[in-house]
C-alpha atoms as a PDB file:
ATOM      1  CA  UNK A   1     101.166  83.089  54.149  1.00  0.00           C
ATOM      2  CA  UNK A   2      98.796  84.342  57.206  1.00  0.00           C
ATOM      3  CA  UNK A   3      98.523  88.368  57.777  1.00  0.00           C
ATOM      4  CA  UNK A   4      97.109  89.388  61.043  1.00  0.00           C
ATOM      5  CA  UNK A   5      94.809  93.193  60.585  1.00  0.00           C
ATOM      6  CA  UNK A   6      94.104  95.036  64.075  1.00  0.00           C
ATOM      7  CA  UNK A   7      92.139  97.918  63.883  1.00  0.00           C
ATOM      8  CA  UNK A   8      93.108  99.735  66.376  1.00  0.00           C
ATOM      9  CA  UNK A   9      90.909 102.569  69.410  1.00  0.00           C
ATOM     10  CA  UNK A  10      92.174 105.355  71.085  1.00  0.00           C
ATOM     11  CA  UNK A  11      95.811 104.510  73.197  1.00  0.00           C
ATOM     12  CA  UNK A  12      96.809 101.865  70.992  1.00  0.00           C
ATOM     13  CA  UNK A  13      94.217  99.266  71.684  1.00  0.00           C
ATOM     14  CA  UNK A  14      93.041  96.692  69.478  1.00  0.00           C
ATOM     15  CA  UNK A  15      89.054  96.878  68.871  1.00  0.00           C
ATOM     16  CA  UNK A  16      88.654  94.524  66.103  1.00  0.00           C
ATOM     17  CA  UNK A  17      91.198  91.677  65.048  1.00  0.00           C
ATOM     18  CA  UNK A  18      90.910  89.549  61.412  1.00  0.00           C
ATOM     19  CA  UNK A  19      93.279  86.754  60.387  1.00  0.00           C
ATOM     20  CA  UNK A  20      93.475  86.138  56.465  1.00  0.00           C
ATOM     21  CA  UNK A  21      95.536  83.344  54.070  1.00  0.00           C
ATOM     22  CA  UNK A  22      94.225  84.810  50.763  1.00  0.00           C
ATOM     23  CA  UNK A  23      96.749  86.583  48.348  1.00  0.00           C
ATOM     24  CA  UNK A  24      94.876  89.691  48.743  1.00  0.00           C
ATOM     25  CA  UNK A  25      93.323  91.905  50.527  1.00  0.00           C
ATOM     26  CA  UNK A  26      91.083  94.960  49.993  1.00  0.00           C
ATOM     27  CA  UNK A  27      90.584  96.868  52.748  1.00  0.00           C
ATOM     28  CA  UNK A  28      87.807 100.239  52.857  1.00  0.00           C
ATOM     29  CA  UNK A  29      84.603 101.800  53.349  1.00  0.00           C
ATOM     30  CA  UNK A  30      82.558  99.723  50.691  1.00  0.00           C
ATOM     31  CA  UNK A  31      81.094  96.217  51.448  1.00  0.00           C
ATOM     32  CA  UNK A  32      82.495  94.609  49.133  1.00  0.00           C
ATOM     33  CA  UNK A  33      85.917  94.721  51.080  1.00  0.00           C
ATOM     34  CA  UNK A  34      87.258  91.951  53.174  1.00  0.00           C
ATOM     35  CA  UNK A  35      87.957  94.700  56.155  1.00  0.00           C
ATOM     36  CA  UNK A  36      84.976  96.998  56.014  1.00  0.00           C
ATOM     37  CA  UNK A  37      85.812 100.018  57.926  1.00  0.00           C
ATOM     38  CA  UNK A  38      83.165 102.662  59.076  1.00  0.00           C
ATOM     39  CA  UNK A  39      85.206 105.804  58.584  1.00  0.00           C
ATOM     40  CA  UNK A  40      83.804 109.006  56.597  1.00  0.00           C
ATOM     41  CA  UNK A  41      86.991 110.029  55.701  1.00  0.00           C
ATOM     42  CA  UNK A  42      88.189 106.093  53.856  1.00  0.00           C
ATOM     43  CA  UNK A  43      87.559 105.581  50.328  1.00  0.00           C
ATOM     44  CA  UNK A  44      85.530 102.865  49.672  1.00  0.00           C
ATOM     45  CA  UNK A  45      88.441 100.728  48.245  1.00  0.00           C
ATOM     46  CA  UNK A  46      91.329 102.258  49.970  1.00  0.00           C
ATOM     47  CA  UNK A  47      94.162 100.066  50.867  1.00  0.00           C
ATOM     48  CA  UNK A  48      95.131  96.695  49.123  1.00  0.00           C
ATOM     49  CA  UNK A  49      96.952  94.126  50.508  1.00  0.00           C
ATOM     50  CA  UNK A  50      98.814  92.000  48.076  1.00  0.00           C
ATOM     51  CA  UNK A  51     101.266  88.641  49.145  1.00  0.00           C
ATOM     52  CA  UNK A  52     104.015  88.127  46.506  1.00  0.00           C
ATOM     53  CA  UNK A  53     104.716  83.859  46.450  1.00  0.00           C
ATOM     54  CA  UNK A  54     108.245  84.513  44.798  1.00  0.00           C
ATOM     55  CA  UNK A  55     109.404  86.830  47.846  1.00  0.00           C
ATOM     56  CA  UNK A  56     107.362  85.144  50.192  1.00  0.00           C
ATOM     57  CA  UNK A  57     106.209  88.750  51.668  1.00  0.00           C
ATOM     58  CA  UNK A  58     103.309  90.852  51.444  1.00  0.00           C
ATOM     59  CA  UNK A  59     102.630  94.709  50.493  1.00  0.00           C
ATOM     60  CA  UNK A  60     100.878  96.992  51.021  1.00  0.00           C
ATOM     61  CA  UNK A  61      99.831 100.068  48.137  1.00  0.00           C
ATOM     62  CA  UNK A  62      97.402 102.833  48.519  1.00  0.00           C
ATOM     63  CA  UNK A  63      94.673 102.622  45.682  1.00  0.00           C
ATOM     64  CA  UNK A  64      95.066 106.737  44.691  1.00  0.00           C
ATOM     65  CA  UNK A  65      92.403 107.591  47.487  1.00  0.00           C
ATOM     66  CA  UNK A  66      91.906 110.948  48.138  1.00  0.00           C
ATOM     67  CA  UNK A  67      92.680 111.509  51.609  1.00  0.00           C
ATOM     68  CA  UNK A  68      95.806 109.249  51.124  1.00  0.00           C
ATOM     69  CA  UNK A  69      97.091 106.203  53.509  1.00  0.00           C
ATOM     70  CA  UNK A  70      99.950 107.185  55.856  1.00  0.00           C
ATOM     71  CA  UNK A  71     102.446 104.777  57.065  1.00  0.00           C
ATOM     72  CA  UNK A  72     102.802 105.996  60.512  1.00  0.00           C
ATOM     73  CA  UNK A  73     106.525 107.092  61.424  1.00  0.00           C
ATOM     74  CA  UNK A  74     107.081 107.041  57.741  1.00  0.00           C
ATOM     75  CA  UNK A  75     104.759 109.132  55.815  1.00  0.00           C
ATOM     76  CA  UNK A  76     102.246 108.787  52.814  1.00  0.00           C
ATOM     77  CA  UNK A  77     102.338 105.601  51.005  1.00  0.00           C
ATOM     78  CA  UNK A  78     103.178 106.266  47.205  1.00  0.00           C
ATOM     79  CA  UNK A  79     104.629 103.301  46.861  1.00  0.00           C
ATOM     80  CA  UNK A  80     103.739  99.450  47.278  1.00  0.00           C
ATOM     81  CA  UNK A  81     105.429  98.861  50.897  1.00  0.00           C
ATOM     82  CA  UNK A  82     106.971  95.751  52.141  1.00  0.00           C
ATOM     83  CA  UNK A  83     105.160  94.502  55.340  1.00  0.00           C
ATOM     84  CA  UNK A  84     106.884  94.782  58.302  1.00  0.00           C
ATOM     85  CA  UNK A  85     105.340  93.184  61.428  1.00  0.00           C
ATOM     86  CA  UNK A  86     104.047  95.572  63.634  1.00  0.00           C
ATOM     87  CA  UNK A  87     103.703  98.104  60.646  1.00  0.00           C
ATOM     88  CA  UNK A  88     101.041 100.827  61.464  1.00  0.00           C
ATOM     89  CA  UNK A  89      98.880 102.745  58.942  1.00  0.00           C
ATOM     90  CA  UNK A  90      96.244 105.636  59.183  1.00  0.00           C
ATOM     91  CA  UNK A  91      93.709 105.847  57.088  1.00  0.00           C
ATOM     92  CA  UNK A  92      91.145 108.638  57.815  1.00  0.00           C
ATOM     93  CA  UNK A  93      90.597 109.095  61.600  1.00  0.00           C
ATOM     94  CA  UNK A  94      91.504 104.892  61.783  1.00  0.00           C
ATOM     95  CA  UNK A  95      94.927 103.374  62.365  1.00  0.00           C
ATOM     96  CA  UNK A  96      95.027  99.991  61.773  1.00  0.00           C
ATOM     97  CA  UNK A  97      98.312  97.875  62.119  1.00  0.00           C
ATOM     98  CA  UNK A  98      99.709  94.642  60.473  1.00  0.00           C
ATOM     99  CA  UNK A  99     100.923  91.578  61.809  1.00  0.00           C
ATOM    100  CA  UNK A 100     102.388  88.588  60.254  1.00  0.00           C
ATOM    101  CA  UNK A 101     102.341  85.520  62.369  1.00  0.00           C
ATOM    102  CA  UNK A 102     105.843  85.212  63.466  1.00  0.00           C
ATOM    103  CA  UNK A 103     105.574  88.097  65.515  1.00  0.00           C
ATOM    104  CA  UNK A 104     106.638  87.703  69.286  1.00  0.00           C
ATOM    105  CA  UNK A 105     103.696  88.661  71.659  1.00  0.00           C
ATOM    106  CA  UNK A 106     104.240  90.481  75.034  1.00  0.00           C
ATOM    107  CA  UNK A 107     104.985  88.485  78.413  1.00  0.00           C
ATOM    108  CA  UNK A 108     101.939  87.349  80.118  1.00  0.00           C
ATOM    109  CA  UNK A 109     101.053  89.745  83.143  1.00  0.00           C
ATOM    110  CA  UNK A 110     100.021  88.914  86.284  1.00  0.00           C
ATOM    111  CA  UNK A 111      96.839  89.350  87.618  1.00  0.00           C
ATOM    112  CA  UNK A 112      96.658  92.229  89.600  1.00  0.00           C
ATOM    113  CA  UNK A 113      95.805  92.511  93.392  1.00  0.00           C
ATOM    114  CA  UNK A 114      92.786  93.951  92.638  1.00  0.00           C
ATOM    115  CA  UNK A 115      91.173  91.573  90.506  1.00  0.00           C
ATOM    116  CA  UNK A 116      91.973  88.950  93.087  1.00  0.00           C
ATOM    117  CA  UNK A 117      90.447  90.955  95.998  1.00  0.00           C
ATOM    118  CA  UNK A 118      87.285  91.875  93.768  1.00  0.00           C
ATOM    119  CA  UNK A 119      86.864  87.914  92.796  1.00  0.00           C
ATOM    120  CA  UNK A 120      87.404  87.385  96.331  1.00  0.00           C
ATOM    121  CA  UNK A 121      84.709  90.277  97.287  1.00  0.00           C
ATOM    122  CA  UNK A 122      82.364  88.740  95.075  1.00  0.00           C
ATOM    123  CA  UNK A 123      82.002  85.506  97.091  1.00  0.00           C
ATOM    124  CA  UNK A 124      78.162  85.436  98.310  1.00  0.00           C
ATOM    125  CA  UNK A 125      79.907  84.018 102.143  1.00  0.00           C
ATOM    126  CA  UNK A 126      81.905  87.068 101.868  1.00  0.00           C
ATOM    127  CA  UNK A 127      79.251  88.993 101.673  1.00  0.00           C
ATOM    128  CA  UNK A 128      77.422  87.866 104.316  1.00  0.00           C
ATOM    129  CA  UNK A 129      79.960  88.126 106.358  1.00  0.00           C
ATOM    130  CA  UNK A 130      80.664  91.575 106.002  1.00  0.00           C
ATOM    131  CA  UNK A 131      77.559  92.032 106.802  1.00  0.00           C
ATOM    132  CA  UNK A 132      77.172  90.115 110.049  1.00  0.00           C
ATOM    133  CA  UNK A 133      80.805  91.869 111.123  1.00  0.00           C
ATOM    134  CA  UNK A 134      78.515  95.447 110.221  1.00  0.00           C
ATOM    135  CA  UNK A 135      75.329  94.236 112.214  1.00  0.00           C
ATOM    136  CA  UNK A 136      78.094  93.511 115.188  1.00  0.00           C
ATOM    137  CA  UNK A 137      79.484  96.504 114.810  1.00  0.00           C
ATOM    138  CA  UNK A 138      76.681  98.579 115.281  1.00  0.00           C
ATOM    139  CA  UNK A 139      75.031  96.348 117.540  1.00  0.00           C
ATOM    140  CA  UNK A 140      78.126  97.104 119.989  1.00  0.00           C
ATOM    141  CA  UNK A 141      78.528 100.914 119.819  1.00  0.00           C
ATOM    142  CA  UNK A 142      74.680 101.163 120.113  1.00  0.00           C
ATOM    143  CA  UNK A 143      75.419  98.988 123.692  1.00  0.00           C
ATOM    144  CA  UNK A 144      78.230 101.712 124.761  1.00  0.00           C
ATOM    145  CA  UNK A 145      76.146 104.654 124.043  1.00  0.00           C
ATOM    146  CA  UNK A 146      73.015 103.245 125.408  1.00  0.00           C
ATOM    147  CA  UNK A 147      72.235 104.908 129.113  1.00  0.00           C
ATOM    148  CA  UNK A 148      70.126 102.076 130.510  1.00  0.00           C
ATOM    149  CA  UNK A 149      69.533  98.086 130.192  1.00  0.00           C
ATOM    150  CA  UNK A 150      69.947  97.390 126.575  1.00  0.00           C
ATOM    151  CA  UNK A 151      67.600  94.550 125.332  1.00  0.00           C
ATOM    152  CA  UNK A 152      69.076  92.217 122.650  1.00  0.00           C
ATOM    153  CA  UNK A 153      65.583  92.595 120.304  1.00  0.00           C
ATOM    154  CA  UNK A 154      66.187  96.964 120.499  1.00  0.00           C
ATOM    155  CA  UNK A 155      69.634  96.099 119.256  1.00  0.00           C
ATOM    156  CA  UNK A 156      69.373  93.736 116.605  1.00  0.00           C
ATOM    157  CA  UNK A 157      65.946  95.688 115.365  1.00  0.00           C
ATOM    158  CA  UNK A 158      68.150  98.828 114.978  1.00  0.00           C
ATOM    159  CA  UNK A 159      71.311  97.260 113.249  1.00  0.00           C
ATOM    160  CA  UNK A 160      69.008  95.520 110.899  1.00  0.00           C
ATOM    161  CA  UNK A 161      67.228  98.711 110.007  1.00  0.00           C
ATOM    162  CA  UNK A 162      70.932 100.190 109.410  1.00  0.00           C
ATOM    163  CA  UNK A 163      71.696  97.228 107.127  1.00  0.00           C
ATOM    164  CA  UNK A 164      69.566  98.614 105.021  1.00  0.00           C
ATOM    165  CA  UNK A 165      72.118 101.305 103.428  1.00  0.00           C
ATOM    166  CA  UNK A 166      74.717  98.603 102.069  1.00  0.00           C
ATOM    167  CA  UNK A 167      71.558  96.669 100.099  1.00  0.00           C
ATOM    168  CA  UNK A 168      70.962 100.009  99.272  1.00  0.00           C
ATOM    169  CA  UNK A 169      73.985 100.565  98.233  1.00  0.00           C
ATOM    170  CA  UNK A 170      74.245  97.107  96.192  1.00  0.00           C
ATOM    171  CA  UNK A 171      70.875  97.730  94.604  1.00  0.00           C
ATOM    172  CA  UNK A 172      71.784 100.915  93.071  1.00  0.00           C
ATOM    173  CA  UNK A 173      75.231  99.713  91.894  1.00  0.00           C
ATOM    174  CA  UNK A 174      73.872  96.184  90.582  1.00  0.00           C
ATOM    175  CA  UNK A 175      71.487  98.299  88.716  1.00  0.00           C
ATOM    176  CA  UNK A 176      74.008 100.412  86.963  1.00  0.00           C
ATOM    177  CA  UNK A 177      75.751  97.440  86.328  1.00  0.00           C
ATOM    178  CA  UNK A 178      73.027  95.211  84.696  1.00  0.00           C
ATOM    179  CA  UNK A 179      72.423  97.706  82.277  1.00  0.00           C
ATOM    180  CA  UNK A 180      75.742  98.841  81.431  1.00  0.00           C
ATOM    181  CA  UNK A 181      77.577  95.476  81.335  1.00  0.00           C
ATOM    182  CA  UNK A 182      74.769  93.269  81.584  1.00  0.00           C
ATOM    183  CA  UNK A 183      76.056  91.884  85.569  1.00  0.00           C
ATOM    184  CA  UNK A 184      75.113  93.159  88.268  1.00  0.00           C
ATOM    185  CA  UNK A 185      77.758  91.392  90.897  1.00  0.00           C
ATOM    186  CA  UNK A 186      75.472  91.689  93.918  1.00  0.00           C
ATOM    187  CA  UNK A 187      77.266  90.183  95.953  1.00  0.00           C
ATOM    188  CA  UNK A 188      80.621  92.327  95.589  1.00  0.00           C
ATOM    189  CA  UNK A 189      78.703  95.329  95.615  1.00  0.00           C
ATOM    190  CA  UNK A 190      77.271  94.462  99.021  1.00  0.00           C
ATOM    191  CA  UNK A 191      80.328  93.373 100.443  1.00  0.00           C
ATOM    192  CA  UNK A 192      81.664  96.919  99.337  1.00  0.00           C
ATOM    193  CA  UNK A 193      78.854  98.358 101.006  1.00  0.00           C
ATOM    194  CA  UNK A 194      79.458  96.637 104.304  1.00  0.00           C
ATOM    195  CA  UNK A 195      83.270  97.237 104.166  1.00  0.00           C
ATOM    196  CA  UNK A 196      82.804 101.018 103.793  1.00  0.00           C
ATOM    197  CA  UNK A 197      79.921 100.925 106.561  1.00  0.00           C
ATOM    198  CA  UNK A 198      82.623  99.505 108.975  1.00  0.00           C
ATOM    199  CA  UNK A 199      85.650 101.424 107.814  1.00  0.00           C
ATOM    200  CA  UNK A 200      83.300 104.683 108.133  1.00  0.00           C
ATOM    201  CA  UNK A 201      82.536 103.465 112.110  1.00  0.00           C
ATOM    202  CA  UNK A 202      86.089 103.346 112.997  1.00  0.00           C
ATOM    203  CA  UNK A 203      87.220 106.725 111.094  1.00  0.00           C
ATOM    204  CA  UNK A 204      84.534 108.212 112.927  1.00  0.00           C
ATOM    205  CA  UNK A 205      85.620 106.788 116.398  1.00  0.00           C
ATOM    206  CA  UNK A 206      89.057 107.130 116.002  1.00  0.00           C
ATOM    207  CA  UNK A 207      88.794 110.858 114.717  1.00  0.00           C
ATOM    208  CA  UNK A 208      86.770 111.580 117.679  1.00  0.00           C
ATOM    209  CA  UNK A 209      88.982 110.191 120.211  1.00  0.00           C
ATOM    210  CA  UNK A 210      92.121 112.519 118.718  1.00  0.00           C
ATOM    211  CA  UNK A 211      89.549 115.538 118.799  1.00  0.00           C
ATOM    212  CA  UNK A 212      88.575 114.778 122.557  1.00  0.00           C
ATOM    213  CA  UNK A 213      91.852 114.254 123.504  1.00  0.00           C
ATOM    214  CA  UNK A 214      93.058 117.391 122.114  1.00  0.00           C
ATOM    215  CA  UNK A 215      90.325 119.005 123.035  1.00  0.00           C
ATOM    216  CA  UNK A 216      89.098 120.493 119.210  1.00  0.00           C
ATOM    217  CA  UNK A 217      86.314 119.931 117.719  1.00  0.00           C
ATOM    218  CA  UNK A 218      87.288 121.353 114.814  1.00  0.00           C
ATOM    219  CA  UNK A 219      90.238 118.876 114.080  1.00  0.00           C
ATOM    220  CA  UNK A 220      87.682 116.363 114.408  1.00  0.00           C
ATOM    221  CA  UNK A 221      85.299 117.716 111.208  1.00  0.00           C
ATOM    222  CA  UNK A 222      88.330 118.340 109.474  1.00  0.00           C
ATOM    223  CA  UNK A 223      89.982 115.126 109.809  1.00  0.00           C
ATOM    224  CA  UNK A 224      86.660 113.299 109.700  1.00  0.00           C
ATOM    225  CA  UNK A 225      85.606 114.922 106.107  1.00  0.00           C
ATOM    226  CA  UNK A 226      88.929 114.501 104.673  1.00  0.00           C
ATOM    227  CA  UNK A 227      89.253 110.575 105.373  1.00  0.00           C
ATOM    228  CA  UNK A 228      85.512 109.854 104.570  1.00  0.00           C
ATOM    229  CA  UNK A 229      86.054 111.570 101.221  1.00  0.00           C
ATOM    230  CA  UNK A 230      89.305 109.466 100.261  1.00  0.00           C
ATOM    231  CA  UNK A 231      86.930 106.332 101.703  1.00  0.00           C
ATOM    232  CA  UNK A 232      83.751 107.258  99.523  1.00  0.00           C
ATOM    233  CA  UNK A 233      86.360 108.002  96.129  1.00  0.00           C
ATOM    234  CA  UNK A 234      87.767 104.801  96.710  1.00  0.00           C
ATOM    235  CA  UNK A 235      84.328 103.203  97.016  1.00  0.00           C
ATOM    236  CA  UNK A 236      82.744 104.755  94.201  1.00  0.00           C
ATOM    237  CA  UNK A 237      85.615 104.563  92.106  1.00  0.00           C
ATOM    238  CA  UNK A 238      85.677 100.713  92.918  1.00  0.00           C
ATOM    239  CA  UNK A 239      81.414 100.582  92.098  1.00  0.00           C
ATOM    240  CA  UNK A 240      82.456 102.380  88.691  1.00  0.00           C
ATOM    241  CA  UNK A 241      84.862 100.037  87.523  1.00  0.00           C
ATOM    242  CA  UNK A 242      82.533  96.991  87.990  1.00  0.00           C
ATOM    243  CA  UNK A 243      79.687  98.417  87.205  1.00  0.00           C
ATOM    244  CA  UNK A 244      80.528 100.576  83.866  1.00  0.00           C
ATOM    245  CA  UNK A 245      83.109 100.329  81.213  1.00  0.00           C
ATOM    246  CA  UNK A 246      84.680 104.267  81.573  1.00  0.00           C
ATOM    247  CA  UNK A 247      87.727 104.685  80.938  1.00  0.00           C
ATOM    248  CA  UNK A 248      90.433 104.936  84.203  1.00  0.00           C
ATOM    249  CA  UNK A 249      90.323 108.848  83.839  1.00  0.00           C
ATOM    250  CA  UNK A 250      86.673 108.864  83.635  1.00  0.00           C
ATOM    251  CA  UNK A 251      86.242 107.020  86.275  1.00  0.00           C
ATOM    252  CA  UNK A 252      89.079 109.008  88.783  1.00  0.00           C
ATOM    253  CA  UNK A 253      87.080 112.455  87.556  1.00  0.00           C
ATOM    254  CA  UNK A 254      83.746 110.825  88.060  1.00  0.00           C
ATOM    255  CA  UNK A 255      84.139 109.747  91.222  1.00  0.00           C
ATOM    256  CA  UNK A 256      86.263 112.031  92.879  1.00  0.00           C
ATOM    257  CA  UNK A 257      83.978 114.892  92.044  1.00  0.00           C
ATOM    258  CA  UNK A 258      81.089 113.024  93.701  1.00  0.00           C
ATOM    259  CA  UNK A 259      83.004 112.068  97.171  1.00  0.00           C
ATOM    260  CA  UNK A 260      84.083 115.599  97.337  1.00  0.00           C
ATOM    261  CA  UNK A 261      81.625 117.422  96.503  1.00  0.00           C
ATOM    262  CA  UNK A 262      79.269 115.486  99.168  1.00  0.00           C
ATOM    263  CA  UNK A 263      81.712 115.802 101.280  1.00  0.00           C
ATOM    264  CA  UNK A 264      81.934 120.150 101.185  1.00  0.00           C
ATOM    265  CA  UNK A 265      78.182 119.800 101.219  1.00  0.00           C
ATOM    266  CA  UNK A 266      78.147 117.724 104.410  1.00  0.00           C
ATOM    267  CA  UNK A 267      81.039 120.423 105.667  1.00  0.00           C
ATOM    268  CA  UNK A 268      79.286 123.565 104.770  1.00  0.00           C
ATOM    269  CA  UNK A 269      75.910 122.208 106.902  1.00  0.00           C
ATOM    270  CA  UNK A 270      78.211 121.607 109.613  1.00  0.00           C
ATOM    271  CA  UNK A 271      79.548 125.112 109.586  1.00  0.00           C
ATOM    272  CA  UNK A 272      76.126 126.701 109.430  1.00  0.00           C
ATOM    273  CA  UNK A 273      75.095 124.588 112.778  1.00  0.00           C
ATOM    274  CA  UNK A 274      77.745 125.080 114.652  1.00  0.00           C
ATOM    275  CA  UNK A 275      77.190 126.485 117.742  1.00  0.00           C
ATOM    276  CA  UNK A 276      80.445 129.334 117.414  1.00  0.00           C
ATOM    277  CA  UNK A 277      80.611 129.325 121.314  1.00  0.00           C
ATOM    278  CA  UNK A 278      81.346 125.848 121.356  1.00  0.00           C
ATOM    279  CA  UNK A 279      85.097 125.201 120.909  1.00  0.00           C
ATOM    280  CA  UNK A 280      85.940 122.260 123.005  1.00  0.00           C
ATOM    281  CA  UNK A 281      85.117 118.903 121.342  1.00  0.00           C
ATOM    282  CA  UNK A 282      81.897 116.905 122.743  1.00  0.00           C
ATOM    283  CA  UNK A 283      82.487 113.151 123.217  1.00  0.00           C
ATOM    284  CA  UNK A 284      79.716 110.797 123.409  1.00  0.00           C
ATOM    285  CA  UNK A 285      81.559 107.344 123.532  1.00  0.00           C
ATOM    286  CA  UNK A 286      81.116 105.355 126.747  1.00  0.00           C
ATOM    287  CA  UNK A 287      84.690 104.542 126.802  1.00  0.00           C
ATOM    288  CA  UNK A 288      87.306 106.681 128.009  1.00  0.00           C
ATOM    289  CA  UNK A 289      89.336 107.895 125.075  1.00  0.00           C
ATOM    290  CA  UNK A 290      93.399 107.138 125.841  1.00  0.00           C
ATOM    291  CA  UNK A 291      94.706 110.474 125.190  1.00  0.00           C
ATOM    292  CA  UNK A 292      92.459 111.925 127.557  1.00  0.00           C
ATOM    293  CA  UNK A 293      94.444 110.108 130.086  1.00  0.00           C
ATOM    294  CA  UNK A 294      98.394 111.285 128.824  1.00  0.00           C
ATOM    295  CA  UNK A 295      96.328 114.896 129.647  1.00  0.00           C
ATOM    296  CA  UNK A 296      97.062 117.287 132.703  1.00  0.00           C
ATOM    297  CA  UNK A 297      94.261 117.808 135.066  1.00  0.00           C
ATOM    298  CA  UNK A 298      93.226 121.662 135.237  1.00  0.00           C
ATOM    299  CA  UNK A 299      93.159 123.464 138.444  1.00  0.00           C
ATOM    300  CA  UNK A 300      90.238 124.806 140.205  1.00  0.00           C
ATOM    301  CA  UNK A 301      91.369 128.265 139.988  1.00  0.00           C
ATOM    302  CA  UNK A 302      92.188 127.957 136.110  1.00  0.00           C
ATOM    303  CA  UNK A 303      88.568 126.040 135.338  1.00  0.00           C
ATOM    304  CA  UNK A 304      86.930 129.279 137.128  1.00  0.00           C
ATOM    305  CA  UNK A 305      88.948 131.618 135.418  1.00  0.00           C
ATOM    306  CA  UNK A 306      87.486 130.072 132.248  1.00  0.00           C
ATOM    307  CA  UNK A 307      84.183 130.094 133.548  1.00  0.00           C
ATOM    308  CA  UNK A 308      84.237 133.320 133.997  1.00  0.00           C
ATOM    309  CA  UNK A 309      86.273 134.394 130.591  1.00  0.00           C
ATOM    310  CA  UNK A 310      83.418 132.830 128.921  1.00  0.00           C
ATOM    311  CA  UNK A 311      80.274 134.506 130.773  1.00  0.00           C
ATOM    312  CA  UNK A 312      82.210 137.706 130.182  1.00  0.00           C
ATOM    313  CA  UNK A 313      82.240 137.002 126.376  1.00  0.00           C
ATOM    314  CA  UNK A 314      78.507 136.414 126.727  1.00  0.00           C
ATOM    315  CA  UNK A 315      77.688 139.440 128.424  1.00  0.00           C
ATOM    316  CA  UNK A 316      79.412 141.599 125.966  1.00  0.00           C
ATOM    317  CA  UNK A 317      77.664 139.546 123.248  1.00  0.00           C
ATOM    318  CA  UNK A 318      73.952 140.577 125.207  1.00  0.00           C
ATOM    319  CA  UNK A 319      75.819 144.503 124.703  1.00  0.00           C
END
């Protein structure tokens, strides 16, 4: 009869698997074992399996090692045990666990949503057309901000010379990834790089229209650091799991600590330039942002009271 032997990692997962028919098994440090395990603290003949014909079953018996085998729920093994699939047994720091063929396997999951959008990421067209969408982009807010005649050459020299932070981006991460998984998915790590490019344009627009129209530009940095840094965790978190093999928590810890801390960095420059007389947010878009328009017009006589509030403040500053 067939016996199944997982050795099992941290959180229950199976690292090594081996499938034996023999009528026993010797299982330990030495060489000589059929199941060599690299553990300091396993004997070098530790565990024996044995399968008894008449019974039709198999057991399990410690060989008088000296840190002891430990059938886990159950205690030390003095005895020979009768297999139970799905049995579990520490010896040392190693828990391996026993499986006899009969036993039912889980329900086969479905892919998740995020493997699907990654494969579908990956696609070289994808890619490319990410990045055309980017190069559009930025072609068309250069053309609002622009003051004069814009010449199609100015524009598509500039965007192309911006395009140059997602291959950036892609070269760094298919780096990482060639050498720590031995792929460097290009392609989905430019498409992530053009994706976060765009979705960084609109924050930035969008944050800046609520600041105009509410006339802070305070709320603007505010709101503007605080979705860029959710953005760049999500995108670095997303670069980490193709490009490494961390674990989930590693990977939250490693990336959130890099989005945010670039993100107070980028905050605390901001503070230290900031022009403390300026309090009412500057827009620079071509295009009339739609709150301004849901806003009161100010009167003359309040505008000049203002005006002179604020040269008041100034000459007390000179003081």
């Amino acid at each position: 009869m067939e016996i199944i032997i997982e050795v099992l990692a941290r959180h229950g997962r199976v690292r090594e698997r081996y499938k034996f028919s023999g009528e026993q098994i010797q299982i330990g440090r030495a060489y000589q074992n059929d199941v060599i395990i690299a553990d300091p603290y396993v004997c070098p003949h530790h565990l024996q399996l044995q399968f008894d014909a008449g019974e039709c079953q198999w057991k399990v018996l410690d060989q008088s090692t000296r840190n002891g085998s430990f059938l886990v729920g159950r205690g030390r093994l003095q005895h020979p045990h009768i297999v139970q699939s799905g049995d579990e047994i520490d010896l040392g720091e190693t828990r391996i666990r026993l499986i006899l063929p009969h036993h039912e396997v889980a329900p086969t999951r479905m892919l998740p949503n995020g493997r699907l959008l990654a494969d579908y990421l990956s696609s070289p067209l994808t890619a490319t057309a990410l990045l055309v969408s980017t190069l559009g982009l930025f072609a068309f807010v250069q053309y609002l901000g622009m003051a004069k005649e814009a010449k199609l050459q100015e524009l598509l020299l500039e965007g192309l010379m911006f395009l140059a932070v997602p291959f950036i981006w892609a070269c760094i991460w298919g780096l990482i990834g060639r050498v720590a998984v031995h792929d460097a998915r290009f392609s989905f790590h430019l498409s992530i790089g053009s994706l976060m490019l765009v979705l960084v344009f609109v924050l930035s627009y969008a944050t800046e229209y609520v600041g105009f129209g509410f006339s802070n530009d305070g709320l603007v940095m505010w709101i503007d650091s605080v979705l860029e840094g959710v953005l760049l965790a999500g995108f670095l978190l997303a670069g980490l799991r193709m490009a490494t093999r961390m674990q989930r928590l590693g990977r939250w810890i490693l990336a959130n600590t890099l989005a945010w801390s670039l993100v107070g960095i980028a905050v605390l420059a901001y503070t230290a330039k900031s022009d403390p007389y300026e309090t009412q947010a500057q827009m620079g878009f071509a295009l009339k942002p739609p709150l301004a328009q849901w806003q009161t017009a100010d009167s003359l006589d309040d505008f000049m009271q203002r005006v002179d509030s604020t040269f008041h403040q100034l000459d007390q500053y000179d003081e």
